[in-house]
PDB file of N, CA and C in Angstrom:
ATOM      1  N   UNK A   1       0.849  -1.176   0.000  1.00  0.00           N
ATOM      2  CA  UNK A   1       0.000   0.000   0.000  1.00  0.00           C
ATOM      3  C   UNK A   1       0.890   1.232   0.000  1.00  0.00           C
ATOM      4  N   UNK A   2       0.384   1.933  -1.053  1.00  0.00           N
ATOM      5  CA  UNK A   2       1.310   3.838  -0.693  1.00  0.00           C
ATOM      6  C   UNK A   2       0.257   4.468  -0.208  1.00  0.00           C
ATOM      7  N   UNK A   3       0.845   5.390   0.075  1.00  0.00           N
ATOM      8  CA  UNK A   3       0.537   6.867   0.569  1.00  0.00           C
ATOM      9  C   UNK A   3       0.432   7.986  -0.590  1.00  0.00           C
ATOM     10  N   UNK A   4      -0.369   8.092  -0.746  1.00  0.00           N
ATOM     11  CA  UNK A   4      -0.562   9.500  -1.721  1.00  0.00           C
ATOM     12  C   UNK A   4      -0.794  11.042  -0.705  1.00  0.00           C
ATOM     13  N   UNK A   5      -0.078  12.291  -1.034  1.00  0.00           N
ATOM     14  CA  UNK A   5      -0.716  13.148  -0.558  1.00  0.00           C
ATOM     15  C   UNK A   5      -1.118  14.112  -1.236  1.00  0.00           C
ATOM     16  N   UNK A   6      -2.303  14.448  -1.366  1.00  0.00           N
ATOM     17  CA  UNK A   6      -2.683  15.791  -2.074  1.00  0.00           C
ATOM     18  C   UNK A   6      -3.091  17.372  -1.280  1.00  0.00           C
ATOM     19  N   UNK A   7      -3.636  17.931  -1.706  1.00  0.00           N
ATOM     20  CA  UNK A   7      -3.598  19.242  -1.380  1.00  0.00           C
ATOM     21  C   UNK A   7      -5.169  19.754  -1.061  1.00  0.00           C
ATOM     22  N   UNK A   8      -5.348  20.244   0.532  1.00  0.00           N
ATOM     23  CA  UNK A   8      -6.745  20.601   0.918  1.00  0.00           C
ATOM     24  C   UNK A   8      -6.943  21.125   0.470  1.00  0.00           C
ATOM     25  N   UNK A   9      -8.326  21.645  -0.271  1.00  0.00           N
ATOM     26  CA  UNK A   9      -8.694  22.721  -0.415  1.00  0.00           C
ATOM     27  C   UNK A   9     -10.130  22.804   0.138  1.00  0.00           C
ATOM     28  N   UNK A  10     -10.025  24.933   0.872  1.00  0.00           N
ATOM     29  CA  UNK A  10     -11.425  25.124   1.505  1.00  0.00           C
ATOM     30  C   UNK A  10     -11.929  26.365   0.591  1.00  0.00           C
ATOM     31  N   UNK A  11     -13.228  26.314   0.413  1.00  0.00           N
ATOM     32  CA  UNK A  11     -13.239  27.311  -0.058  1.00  0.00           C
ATOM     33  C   UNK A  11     -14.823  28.617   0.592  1.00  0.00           C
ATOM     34  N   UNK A  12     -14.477  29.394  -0.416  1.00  0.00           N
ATOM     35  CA  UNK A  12     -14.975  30.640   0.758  1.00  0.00           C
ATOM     36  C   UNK A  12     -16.110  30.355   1.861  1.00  0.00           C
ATOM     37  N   UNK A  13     -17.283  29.300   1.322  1.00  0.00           N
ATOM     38  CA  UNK A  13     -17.915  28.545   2.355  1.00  0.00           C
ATOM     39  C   UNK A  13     -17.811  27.829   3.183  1.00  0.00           C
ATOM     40  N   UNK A  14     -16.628  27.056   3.247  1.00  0.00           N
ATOM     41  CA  UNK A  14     -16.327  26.087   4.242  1.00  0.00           C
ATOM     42  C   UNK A  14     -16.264  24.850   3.652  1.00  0.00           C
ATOM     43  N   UNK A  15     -16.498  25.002   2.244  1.00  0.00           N
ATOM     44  CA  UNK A  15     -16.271  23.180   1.961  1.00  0.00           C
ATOM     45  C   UNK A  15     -14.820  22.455   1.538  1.00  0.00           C
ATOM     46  N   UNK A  16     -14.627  21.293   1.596  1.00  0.00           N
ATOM     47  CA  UNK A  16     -13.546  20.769   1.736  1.00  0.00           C
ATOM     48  C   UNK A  16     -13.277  20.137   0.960  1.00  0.00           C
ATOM     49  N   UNK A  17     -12.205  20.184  -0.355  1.00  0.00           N
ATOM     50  CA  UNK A  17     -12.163  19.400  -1.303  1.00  0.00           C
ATOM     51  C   UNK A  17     -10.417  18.877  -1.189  1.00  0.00           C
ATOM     52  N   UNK A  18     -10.343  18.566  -1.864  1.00  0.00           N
ATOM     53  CA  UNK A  18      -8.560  17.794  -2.223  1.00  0.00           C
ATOM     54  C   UNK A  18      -8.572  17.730  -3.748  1.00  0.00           C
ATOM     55  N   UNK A  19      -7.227  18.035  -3.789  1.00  0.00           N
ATOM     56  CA  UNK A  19      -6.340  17.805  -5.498  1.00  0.00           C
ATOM     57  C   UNK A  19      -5.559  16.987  -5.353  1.00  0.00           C
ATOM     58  N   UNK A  20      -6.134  16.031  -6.084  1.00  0.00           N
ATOM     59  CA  UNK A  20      -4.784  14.676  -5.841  1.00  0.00           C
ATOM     60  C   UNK A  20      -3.943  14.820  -6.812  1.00  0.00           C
ATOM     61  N   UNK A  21      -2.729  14.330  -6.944  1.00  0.00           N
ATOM     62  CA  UNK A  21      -1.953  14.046  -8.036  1.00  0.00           C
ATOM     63  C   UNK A  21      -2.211  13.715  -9.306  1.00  0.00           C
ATOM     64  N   UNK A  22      -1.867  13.778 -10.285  1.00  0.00           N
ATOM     65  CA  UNK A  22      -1.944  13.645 -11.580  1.00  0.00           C
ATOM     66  C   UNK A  22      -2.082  11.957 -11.948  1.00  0.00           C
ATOM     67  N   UNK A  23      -2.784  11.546 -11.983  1.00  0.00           N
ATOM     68  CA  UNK A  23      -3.087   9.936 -12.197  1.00  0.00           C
ATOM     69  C   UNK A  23      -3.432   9.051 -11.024  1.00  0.00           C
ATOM     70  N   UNK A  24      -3.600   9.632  -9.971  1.00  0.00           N
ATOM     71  CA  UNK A  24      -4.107   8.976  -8.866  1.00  0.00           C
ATOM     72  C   UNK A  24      -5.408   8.945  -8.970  1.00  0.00           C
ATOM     73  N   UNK A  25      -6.114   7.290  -9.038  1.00  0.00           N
ATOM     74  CA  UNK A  25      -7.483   7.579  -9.159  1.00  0.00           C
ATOM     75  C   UNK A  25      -8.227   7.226  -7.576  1.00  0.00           C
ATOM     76  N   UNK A  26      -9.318   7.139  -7.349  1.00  0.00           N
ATOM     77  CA  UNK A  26     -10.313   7.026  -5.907  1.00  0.00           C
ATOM     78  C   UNK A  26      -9.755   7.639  -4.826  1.00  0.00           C
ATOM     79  N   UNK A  27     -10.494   7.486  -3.810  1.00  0.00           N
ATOM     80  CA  UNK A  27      -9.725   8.173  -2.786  1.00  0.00           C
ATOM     81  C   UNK A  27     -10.208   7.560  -1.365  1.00  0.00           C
ATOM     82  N   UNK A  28      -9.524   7.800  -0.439  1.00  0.00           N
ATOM     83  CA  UNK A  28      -8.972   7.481   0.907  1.00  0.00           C
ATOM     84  C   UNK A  28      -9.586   8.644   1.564  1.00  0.00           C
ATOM     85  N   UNK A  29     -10.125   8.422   2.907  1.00  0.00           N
ATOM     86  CA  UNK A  29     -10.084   9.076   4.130  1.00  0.00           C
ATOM     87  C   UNK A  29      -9.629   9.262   4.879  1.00  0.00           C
ATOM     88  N   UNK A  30      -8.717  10.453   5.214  1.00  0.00           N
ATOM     89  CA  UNK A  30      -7.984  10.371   6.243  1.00  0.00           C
ATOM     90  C   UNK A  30      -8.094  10.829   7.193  1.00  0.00           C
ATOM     91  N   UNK A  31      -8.119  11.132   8.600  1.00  0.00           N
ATOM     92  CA  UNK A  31      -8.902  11.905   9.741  1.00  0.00           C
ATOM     93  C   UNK A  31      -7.492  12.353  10.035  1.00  0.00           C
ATOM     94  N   UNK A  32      -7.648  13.895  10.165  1.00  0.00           N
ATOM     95  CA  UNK A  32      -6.233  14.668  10.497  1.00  0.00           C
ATOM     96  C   UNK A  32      -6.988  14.892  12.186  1.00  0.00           C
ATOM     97  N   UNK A  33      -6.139  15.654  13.373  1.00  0.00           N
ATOM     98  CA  UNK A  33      -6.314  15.937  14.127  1.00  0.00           C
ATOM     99  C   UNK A  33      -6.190  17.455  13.962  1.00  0.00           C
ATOM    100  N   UNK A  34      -6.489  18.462  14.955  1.00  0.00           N
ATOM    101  CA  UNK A  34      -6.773  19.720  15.073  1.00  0.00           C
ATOM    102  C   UNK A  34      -5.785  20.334  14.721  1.00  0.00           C
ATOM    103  N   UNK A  35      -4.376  19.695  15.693  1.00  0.00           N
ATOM    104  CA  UNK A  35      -3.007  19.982  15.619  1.00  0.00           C
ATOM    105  C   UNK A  35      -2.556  20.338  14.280  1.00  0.00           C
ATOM    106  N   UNK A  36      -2.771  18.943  13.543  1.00  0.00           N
ATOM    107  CA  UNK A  36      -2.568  18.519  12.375  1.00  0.00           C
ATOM    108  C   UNK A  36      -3.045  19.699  10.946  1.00  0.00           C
ATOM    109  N   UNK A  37      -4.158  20.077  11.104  1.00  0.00           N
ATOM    110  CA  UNK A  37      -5.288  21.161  10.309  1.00  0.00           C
ATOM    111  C   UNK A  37      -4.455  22.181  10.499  1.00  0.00           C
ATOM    112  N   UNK A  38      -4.318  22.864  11.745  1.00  0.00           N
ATOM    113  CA  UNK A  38      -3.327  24.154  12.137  1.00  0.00           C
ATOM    114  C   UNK A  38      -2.491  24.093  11.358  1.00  0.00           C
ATOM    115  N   UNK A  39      -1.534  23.250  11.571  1.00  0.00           N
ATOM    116  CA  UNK A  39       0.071  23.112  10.774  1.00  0.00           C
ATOM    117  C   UNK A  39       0.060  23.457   9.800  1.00  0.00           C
ATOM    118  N   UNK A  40      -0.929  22.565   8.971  1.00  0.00           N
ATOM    119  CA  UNK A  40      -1.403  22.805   7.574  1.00  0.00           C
ATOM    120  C   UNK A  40      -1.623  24.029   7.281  1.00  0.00           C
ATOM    121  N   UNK A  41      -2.384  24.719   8.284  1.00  0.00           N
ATOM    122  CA  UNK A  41      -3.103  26.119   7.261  1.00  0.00           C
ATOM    123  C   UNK A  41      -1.724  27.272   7.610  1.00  0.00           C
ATOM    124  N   UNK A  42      -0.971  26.811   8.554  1.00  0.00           N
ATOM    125  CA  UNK A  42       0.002  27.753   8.789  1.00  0.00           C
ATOM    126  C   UNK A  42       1.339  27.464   7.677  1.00  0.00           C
ATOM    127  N   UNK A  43       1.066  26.398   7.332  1.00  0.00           N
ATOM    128  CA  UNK A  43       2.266  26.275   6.262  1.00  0.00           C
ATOM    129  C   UNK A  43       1.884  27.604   4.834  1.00  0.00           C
ATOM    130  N   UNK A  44       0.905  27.019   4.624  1.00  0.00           N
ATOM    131  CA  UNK A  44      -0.359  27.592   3.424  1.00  0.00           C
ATOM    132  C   UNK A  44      -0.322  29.111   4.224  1.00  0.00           C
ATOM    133  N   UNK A  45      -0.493  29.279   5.018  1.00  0.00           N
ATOM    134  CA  UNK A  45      -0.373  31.060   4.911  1.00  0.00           C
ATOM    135  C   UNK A  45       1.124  31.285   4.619  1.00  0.00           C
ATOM    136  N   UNK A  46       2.049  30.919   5.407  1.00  0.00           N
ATOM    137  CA  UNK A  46       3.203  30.992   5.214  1.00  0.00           C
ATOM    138  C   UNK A  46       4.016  31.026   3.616  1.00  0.00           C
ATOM    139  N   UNK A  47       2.893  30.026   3.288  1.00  0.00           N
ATOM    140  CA  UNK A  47       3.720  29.887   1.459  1.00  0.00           C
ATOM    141  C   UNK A  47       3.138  31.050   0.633  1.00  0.00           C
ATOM    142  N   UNK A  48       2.050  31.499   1.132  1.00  0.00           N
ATOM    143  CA  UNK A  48       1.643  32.779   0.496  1.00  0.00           C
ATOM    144  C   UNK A  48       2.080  33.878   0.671  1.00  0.00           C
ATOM    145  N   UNK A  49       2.143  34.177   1.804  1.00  0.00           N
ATOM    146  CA  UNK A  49       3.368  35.028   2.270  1.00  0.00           C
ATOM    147  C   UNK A  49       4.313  35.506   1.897  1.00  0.00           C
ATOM    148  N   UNK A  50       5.211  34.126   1.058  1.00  0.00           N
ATOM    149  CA  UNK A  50       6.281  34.149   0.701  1.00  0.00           C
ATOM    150  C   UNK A  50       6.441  34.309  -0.675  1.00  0.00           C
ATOM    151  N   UNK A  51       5.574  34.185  -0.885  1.00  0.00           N
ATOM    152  CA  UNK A  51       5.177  34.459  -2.574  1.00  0.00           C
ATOM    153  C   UNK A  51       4.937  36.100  -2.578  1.00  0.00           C
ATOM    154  N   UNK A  52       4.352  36.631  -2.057  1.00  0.00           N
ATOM    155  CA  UNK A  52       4.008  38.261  -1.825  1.00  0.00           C
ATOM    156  C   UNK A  52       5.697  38.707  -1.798  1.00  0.00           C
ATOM    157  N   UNK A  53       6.353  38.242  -0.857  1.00  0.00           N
ATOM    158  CA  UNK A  53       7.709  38.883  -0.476  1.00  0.00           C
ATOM    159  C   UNK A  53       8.238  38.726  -1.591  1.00  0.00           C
ATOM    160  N   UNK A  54       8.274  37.180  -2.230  1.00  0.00           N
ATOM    161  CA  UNK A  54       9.425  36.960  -3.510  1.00  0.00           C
ATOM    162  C   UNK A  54       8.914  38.377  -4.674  1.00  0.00           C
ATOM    163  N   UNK A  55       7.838  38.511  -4.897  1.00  0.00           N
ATOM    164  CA  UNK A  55       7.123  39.683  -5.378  1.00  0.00           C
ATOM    165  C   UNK A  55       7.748  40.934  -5.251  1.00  0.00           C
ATOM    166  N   UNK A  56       8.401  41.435  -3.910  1.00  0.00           N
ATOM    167  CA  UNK A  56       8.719  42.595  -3.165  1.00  0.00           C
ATOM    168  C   UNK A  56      10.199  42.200  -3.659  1.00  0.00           C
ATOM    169  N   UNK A  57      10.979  41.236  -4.026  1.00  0.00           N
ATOM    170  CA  UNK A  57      12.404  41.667  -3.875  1.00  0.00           C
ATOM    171  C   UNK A  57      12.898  42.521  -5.183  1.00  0.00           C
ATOM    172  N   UNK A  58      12.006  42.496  -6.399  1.00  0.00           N
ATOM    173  CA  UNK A  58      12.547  43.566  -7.613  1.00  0.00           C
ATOM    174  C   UNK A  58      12.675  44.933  -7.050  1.00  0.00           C
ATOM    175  N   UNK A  59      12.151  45.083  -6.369  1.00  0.00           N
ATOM    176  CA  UNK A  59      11.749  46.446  -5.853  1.00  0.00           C
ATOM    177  C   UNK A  59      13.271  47.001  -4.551  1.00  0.00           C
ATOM    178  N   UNK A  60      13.215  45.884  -4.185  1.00  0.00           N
ATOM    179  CA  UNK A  60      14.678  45.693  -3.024  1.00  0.00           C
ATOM    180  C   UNK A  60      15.339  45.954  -3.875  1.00  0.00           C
ATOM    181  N   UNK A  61      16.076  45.993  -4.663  1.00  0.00           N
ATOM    182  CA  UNK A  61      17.189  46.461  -5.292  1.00  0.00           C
ATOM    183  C   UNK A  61      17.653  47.945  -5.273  1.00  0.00           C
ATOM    184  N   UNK A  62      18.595  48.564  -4.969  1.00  0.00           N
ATOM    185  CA  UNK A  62      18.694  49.878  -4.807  1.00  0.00           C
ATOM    186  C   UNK A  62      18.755  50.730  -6.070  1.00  0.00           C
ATOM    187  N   UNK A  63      18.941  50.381  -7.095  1.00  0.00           N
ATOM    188  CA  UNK A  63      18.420  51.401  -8.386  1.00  0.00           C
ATOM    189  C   UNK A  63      17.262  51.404  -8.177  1.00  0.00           C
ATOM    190  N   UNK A  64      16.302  50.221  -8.103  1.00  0.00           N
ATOM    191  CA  UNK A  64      14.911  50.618  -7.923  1.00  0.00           C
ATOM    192  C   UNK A  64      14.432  51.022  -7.009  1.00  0.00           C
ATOM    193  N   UNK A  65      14.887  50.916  -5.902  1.00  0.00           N
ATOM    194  CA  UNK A  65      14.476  51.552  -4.587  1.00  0.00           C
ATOM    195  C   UNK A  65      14.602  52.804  -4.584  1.00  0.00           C
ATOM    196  N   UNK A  66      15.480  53.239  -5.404  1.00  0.00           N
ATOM    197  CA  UNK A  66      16.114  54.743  -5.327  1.00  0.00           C
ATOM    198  C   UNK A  66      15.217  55.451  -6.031  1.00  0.00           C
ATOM    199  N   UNK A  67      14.629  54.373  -7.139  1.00  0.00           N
ATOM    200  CA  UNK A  67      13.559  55.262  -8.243  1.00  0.00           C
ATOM    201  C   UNK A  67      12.300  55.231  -7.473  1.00  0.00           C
ATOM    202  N   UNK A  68      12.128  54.893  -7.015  1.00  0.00           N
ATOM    203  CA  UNK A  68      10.479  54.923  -5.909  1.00  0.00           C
ATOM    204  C   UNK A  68      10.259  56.633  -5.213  1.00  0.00           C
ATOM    205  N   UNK A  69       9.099  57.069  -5.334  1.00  0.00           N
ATOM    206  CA  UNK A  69       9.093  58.081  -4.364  1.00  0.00           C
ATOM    207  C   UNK A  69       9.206  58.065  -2.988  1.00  0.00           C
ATOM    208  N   UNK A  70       9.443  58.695  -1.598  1.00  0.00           N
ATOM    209  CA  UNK A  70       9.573  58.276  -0.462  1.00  0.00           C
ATOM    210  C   UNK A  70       8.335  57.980   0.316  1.00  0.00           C
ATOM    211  N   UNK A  71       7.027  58.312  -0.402  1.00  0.00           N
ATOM    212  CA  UNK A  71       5.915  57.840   0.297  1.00  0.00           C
ATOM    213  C   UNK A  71       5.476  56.336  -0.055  1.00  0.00           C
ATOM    214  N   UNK A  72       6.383  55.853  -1.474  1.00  0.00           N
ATOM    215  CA  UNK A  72       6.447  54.684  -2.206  1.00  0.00           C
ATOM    216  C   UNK A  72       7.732  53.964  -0.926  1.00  0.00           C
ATOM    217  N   UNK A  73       8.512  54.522  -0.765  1.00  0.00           N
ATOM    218  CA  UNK A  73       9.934  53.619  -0.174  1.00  0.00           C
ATOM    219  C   UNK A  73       8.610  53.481   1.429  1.00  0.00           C
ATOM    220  N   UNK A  74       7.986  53.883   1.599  1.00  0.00           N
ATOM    221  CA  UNK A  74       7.764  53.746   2.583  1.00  0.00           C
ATOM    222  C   UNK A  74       6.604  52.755   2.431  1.00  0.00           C
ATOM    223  N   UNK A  75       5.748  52.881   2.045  1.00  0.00           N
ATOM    224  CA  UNK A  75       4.907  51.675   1.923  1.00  0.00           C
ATOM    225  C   UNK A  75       4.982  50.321   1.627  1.00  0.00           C
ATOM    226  N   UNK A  76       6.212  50.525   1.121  1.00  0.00           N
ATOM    227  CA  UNK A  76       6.839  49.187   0.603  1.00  0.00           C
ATOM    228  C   UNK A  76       7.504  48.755   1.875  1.00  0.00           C
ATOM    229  N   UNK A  77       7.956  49.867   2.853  1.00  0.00           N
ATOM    230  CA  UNK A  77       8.957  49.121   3.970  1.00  0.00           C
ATOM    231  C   UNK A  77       7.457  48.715   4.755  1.00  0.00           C
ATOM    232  N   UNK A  78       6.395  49.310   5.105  1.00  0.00           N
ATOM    233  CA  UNK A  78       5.108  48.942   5.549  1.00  0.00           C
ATOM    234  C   UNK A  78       4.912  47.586   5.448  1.00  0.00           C
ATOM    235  N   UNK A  79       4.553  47.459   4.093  1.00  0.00           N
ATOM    236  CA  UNK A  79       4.084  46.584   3.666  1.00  0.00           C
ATOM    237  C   UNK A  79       5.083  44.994   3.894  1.00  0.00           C
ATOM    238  N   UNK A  80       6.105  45.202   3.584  1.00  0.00           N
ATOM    239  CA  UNK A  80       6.838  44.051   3.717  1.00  0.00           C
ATOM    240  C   UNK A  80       7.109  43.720   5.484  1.00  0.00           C
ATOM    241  N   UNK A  81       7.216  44.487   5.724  1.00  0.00           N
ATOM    242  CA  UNK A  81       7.350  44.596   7.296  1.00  0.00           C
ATOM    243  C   UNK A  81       6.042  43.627   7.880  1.00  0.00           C
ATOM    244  N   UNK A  82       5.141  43.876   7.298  1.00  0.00           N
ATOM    245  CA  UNK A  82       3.727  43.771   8.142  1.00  0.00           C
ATOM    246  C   UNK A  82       3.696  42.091   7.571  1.00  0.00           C
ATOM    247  N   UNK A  83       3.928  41.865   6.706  1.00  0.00           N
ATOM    248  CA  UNK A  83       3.973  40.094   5.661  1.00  0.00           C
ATOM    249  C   UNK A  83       5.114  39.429   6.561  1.00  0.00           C
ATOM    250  N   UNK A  84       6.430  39.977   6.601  1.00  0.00           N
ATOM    251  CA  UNK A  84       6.906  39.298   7.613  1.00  0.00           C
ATOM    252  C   UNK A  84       6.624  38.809   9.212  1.00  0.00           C
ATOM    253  N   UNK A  85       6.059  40.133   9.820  1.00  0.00           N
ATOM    254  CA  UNK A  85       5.282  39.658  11.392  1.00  0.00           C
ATOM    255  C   UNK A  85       4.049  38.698  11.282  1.00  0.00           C
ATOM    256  N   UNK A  86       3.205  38.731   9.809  1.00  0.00           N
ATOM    257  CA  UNK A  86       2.158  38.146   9.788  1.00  0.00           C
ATOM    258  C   UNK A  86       1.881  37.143  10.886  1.00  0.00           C
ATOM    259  N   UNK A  87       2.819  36.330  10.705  1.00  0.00           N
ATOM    260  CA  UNK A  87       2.644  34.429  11.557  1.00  0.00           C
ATOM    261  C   UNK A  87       2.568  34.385  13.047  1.00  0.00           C
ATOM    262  N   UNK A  88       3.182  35.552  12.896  1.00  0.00           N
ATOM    263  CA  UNK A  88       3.753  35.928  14.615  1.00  0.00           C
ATOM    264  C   UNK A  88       2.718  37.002  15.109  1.00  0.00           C
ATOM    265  N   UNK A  89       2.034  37.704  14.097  1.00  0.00           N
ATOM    266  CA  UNK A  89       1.015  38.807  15.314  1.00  0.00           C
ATOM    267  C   UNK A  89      -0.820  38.292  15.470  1.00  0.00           C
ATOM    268  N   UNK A  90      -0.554  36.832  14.928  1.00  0.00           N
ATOM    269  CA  UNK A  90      -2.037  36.719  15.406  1.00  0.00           C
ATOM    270  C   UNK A  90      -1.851  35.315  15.655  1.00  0.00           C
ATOM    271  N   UNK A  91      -3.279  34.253  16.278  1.00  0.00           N
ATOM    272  CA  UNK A  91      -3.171  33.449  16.934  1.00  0.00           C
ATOM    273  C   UNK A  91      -3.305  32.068  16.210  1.00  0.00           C
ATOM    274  N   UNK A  92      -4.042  32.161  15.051  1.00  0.00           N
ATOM    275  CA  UNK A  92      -4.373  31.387  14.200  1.00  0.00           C
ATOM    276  C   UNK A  92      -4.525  31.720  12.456  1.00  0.00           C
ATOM    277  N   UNK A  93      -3.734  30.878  12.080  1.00  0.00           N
ATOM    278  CA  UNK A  93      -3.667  30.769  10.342  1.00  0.00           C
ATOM    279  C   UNK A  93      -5.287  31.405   9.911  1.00  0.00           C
ATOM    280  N   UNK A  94      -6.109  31.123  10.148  1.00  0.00           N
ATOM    281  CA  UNK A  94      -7.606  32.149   9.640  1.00  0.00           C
ATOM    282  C   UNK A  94      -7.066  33.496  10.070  1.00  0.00           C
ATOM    283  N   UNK A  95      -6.912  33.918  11.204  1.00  0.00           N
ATOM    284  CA  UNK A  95      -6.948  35.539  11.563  1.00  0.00           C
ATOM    285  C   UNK A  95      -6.421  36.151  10.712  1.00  0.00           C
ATOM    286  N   UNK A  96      -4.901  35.073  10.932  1.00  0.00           N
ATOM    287  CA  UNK A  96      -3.704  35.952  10.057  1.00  0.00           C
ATOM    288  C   UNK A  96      -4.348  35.967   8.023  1.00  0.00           C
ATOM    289  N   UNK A  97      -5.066  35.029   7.466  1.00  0.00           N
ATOM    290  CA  UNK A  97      -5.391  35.241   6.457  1.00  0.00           C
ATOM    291  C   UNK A  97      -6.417  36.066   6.498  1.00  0.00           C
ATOM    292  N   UNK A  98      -7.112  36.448   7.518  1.00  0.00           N
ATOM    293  CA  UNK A  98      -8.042  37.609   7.341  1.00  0.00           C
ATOM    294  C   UNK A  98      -7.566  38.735   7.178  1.00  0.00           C
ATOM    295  N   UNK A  99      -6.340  38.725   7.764  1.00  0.00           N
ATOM    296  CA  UNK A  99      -6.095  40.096   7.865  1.00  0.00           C
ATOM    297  C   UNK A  99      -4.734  40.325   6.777  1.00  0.00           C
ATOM    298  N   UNK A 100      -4.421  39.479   5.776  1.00  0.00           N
ATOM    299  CA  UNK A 100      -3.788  39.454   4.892  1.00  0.00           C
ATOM    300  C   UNK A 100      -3.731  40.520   4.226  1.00  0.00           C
ATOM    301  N   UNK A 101      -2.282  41.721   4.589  1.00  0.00           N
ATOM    302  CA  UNK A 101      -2.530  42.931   3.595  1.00  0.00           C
ATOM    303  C   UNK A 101      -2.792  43.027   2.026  1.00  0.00           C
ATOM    304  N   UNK A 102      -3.312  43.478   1.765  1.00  0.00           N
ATOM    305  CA  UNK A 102      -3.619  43.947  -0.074  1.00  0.00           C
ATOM    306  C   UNK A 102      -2.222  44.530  -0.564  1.00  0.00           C
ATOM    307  N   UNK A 103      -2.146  43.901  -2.020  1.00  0.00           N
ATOM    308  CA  UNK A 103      -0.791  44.505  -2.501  1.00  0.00           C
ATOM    309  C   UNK A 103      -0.955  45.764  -2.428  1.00  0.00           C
ATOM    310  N   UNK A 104       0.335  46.858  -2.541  1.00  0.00           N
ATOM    311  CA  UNK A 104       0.098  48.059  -2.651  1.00  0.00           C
ATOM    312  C   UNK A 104      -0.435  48.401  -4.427  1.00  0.00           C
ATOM    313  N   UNK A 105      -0.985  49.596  -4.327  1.00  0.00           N
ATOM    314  CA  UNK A 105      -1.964  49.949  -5.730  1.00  0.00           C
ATOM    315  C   UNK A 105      -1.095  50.215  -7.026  1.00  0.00           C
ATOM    316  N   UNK A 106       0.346  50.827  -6.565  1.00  0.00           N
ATOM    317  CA  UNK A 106       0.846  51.069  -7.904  1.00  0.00           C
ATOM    318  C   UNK A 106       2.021  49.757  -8.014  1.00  0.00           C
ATOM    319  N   UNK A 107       1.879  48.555  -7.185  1.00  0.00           N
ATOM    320  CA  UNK A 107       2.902  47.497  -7.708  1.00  0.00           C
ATOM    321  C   UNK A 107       2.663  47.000  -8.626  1.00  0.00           C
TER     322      UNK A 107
END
């Protein structure tokens, strides 16, 4: 017997689907624990997160940083600032995706 793992998905209602792999057919039940769900959604905020930042590093560069206006250098230090504390200023992977900042308007 293997192990397949695919990928939760919830969506804006609460329902619960999975993406299995590419040729994996039927499917298995698996009962995660609470612990288990957390981890998960904190990885998944985390990878989004990090995708926003990888986003922010063209901008890190100091020719371009230099070309930004200073109400621009500043929103950008805002903004990245606030994506990094994300994980750390709230209690649970939902909060912190609730409160997931919006890109800035002219990126």
């Amino acid at each position: 017997m293997s192990i397949v793992s695919g990928r939760r998905i919830i969506d804006d209602e609460g329902n619960e689907t999975w993406e299995l792999p590419e040729g994996v057919i039927g499917s298995r039940i698996i009962e995660y624990t609470e612990e288990q769900l957390q981890a998960e959604a904190w990885i998944e905020l985390r990878e989004r997160r990090d995708m926003a930042l990888k986003q922010l590093d063209v901008y890190q560069g100091v020719l371009l940083y230099n070309s930004l206006t200073e109400e621009q250098q500043e929103e950008l230090t805002t903004y990245r600032q606030t994506l990094l504390d994300l994980p750390s200023d709230y209690g649970s992977a939902e909060e912190a995706n609730e409160a997931f900042p919006s890109a800035l308007s002219w990126f």
